[in-house]
N, C-alpha and C. Protein backbone atom coordinates (compact mmCIF):
# COMPACT_ATOMS: atom_id res chain seq x y z
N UNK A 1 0.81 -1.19 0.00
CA UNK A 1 0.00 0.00 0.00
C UNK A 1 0.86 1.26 0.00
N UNK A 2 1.91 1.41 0.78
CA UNK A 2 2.66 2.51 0.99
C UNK A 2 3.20 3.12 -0.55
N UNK A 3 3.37 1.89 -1.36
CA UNK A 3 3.89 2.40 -2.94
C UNK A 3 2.96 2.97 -3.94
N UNK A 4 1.52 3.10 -3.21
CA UNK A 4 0.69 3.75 -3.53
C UNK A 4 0.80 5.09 -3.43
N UNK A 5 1.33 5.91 -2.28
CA UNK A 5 0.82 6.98 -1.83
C UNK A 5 2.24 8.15 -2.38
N UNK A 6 1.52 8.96 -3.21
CA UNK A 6 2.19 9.74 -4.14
C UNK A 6 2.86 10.59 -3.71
N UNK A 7 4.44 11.27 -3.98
CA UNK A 7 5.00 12.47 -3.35
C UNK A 7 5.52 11.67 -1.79
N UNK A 8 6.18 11.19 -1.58
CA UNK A 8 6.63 10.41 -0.41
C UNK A 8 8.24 11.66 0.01
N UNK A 9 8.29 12.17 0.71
CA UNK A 9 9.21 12.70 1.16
C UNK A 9 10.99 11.67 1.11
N UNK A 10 10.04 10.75 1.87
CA UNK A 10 10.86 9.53 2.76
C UNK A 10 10.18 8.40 2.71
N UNK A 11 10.97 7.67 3.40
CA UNK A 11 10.18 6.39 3.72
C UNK A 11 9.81 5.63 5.15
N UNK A 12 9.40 6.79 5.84
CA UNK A 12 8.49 6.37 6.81
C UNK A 12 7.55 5.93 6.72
N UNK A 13 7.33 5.29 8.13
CA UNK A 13 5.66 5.03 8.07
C UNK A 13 5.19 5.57 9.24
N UNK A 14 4.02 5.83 9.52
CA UNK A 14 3.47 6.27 10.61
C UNK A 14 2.27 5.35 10.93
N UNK A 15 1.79 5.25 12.25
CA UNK A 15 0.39 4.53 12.79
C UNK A 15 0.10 6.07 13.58
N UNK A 16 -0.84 5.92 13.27
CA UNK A 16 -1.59 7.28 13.99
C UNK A 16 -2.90 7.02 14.59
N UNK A 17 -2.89 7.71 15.81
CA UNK A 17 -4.31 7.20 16.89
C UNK A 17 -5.50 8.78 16.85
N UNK A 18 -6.03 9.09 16.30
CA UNK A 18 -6.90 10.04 16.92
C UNK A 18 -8.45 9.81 16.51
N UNK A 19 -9.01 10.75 16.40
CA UNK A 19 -10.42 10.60 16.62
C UNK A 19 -11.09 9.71 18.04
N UNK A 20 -10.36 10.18 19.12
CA UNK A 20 -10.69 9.24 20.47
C UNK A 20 -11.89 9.58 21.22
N UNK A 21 -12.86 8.56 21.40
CA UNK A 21 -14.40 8.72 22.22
C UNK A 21 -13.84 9.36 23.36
N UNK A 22 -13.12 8.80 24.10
CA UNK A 22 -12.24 9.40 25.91
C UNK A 22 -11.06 9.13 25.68
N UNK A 23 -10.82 8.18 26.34
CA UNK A 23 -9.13 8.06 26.90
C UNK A 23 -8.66 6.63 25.83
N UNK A 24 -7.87 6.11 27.13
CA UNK A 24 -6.79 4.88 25.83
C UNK A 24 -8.25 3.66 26.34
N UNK A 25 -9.20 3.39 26.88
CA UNK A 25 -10.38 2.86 27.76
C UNK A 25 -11.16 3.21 26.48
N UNK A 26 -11.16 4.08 25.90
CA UNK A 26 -12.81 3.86 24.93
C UNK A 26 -12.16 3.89 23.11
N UNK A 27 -13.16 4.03 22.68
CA UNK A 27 -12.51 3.89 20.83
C UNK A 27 -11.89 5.29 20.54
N UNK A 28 -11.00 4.51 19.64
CA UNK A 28 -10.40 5.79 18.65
C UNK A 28 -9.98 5.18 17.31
N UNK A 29 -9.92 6.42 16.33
CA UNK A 29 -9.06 5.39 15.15
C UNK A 29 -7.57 5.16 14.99
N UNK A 30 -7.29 3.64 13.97
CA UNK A 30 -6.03 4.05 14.26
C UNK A 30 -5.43 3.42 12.55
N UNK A 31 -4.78 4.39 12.00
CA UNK A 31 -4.55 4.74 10.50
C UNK A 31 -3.37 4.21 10.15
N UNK A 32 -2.38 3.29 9.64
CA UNK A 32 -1.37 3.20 9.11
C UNK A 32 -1.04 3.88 7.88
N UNK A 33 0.38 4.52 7.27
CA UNK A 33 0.30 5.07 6.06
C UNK A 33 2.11 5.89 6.05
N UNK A 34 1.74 6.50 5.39
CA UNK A 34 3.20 7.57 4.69
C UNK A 34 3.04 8.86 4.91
N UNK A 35 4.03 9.79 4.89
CA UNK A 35 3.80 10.88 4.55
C UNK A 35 3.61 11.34 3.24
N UNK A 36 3.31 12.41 2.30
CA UNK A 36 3.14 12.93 1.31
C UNK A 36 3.01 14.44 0.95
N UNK A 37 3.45 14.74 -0.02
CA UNK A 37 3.94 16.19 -0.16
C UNK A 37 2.74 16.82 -0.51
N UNK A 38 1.77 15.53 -1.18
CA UNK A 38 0.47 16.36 -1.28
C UNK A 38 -0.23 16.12 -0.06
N UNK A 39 -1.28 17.36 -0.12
CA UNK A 39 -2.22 17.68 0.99
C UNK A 39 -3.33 17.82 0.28
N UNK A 40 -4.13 17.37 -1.06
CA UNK A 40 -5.41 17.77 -0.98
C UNK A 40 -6.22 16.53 -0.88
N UNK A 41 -5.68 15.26 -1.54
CA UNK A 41 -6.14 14.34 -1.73
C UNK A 41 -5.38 12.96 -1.47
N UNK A 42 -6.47 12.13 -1.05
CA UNK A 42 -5.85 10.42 -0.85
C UNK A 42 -6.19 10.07 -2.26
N UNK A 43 -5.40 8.90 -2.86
CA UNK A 43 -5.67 7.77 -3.32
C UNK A 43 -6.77 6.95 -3.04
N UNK A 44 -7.46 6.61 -4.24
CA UNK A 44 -8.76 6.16 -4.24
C UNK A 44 -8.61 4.44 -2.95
N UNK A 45 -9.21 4.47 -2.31
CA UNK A 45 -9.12 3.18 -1.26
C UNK A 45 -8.58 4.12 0.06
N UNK A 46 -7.77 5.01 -0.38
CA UNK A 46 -6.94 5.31 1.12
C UNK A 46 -7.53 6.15 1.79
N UNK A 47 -7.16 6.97 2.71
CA UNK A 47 -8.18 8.60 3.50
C UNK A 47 -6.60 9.08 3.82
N UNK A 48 -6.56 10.71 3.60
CA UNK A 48 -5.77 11.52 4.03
C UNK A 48 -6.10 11.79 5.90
N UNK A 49 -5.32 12.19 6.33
CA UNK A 49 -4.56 12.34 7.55
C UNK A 49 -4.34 13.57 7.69
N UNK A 50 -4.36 14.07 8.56
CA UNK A 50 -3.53 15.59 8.79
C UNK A 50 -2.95 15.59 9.95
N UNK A 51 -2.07 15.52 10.81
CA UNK A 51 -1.14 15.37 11.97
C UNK A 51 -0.53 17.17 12.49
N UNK A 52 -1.51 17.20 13.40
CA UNK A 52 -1.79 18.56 14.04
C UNK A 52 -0.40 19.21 14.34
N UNK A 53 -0.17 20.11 14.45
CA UNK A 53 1.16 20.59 15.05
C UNK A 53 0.58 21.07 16.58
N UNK A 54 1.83 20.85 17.46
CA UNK A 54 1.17 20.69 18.81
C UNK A 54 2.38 20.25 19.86
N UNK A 55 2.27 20.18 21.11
CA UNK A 55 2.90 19.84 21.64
C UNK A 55 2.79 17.95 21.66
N UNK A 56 4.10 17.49 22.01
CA UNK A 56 4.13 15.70 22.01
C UNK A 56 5.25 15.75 22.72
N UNK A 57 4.95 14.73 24.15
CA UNK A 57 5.93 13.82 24.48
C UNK A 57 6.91 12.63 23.18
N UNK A 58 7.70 12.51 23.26
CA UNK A 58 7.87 11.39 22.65
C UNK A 58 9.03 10.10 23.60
N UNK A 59 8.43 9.11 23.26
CA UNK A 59 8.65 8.07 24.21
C UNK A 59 9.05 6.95 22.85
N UNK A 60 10.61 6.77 23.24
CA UNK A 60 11.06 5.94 22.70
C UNK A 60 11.34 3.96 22.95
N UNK A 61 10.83 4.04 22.06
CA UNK A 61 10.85 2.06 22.75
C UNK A 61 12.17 1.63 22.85
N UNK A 62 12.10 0.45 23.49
CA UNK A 62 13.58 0.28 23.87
C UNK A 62 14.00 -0.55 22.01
N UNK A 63 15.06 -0.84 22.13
CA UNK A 63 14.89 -2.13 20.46
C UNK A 63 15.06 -3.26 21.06
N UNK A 64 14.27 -3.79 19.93
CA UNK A 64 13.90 -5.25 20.02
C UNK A 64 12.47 -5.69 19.14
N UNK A 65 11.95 -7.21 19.35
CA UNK A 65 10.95 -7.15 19.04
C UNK A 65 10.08 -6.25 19.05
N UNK A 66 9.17 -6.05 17.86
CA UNK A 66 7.86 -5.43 18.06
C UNK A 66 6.69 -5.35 18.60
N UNK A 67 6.14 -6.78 18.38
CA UNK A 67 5.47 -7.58 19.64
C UNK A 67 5.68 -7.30 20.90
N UNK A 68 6.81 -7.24 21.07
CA UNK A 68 7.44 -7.12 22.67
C UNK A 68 7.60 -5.58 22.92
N UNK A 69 8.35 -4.86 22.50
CA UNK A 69 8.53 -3.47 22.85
C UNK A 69 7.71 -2.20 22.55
N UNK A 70 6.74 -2.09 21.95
CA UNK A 70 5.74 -1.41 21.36
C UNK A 70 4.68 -1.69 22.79
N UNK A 71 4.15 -2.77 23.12
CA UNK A 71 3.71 -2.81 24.02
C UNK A 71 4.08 -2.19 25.47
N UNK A 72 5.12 -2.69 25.47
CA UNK A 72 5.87 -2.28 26.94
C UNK A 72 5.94 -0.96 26.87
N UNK A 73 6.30 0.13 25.97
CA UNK A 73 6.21 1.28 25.89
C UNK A 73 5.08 2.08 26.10
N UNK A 74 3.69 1.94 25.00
CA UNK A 74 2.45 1.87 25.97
C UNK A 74 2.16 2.10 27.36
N UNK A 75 2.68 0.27 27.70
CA UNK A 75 2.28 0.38 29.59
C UNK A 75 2.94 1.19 30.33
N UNK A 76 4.18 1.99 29.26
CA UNK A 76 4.76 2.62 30.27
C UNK A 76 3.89 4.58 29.91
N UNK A 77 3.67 4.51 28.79
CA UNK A 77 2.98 5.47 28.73
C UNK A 77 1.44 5.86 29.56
N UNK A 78 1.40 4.86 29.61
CA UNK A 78 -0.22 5.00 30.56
C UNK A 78 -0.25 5.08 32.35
N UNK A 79 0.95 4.37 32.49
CA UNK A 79 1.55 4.42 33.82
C UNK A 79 2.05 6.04 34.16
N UNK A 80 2.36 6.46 33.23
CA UNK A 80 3.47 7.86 33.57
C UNK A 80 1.39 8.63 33.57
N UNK A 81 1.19 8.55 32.54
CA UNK A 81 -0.52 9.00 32.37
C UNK A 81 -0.97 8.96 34.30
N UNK A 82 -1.03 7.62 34.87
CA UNK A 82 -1.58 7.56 35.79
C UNK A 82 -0.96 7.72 36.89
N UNK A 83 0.40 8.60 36.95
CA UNK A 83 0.77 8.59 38.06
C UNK A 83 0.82 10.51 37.66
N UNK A 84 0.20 10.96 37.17
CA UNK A 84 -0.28 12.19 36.71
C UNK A 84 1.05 13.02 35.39
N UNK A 85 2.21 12.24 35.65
CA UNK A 85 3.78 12.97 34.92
C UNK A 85 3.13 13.43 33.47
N UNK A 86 2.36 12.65 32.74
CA UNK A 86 1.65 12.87 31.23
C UNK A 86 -0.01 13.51 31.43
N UNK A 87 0.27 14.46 31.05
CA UNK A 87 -1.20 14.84 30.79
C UNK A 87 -1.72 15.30 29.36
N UNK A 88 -2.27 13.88 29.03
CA UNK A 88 -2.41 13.60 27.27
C UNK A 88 -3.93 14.32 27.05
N UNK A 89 -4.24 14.75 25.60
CA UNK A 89 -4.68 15.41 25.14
C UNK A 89 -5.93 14.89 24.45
N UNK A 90 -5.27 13.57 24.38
CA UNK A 90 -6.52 12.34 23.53
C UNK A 90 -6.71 13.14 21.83
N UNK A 91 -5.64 14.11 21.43
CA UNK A 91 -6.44 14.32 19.74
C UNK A 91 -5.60 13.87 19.30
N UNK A 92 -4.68 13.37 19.24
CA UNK A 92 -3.99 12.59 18.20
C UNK A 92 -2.00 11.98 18.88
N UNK A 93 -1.83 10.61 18.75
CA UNK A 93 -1.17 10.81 18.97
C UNK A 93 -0.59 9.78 17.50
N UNK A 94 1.00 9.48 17.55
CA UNK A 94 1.61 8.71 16.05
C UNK A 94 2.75 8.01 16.69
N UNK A 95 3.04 6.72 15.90
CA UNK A 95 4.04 6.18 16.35
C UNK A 95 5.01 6.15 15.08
N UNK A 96 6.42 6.64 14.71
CA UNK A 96 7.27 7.18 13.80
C UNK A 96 8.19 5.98 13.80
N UNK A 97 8.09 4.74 12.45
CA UNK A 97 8.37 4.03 11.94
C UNK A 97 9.63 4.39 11.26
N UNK A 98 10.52 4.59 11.39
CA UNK A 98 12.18 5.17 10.42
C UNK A 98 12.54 4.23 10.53
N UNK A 99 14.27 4.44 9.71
CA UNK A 99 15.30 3.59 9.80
C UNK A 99 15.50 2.64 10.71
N UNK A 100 15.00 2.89 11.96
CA UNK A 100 15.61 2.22 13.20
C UNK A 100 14.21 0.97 12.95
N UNK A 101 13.54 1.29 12.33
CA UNK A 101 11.88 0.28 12.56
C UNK A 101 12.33 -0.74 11.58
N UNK A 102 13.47 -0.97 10.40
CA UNK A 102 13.45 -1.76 9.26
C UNK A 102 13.57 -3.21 9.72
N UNK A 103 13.96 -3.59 10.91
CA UNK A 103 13.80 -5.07 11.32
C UNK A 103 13.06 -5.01 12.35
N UNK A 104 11.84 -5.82 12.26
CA UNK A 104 10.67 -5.85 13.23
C UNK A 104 11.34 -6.52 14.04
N UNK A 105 12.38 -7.75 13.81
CA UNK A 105 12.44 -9.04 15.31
C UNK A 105 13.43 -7.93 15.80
N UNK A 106 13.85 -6.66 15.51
CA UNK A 106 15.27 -6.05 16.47
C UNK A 106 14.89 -4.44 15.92
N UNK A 107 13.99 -3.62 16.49
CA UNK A 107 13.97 -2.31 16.08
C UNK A 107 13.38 -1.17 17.07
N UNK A 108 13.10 -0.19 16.18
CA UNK A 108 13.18 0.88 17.86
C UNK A 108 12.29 2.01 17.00
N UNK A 109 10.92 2.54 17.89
CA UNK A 109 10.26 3.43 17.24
C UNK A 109 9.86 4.81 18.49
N UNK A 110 9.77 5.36 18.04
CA UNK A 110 9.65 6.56 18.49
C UNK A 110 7.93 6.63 18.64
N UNK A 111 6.84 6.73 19.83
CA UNK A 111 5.86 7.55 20.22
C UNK A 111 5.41 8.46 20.46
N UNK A 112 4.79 9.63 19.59
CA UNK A 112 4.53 10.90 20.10
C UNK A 112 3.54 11.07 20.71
N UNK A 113 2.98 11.37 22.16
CA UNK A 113 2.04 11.67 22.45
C UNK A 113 1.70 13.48 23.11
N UNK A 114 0.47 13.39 21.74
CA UNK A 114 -0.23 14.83 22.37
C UNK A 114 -0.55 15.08 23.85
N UNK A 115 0.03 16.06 24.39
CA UNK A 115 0.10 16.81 26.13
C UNK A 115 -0.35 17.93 25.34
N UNK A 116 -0.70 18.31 27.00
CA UNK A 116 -0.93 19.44 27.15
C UNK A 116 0.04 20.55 27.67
């Protein structure tokens, strides 16, 4: 899909969380995709994105599995959430797939989460 999406800067990928009912507890969406130089339109099948400018923590996973460290990062994001250190915003947050993401069994991604 990604060799779909026209005007690619780079070759990232992004997962992106927003449109959230409440908190990380109720629904939100969550979008895989690229960046692109265009802004007016997706590709027929796909939906454009717009990734707010804003303040973001970013919380880096340790490397390693994906399975494994993507998660753990999370619990640690929701933990810092509940011991008050993060005070998230719920409109959008992205997880930044680069260079370091190219081997899933051994890689390392970066989490941005919207604060306040």
């Amino acid at each position: 899909m990604a060799e779909r999406i026209p005007d690619k800067p780079n070759a990232n990928l992004y997962a992106v969380y927003d449109e959230y009912a409440s908190d990380h507890n109720g629904e939100y969406t969550f979008t895989v995709g690229a960046p692109s130089k265009q802004s007016d339109a997706a590709p027929p099948g796909m939906v454009l994105k717009h990734v707010p400018a804003g303040k973001y923590a970013i919380i880096t996973t340790e490397r390693g599995p994906f399975p494994k460290v993507i998660p753990e990062a999370w619990l640690q994001i929701f933990k810092l959430e509940d011991d008050g250190k993060l005070k998230r915003t719920y409109q959008t947050d992205f997880e930044l797939y680069d260079e370091r993401a190219l081997d899933p069994h051994d890689g390392q991604v970066d989490i941005y989460i919207g604060i306040r």
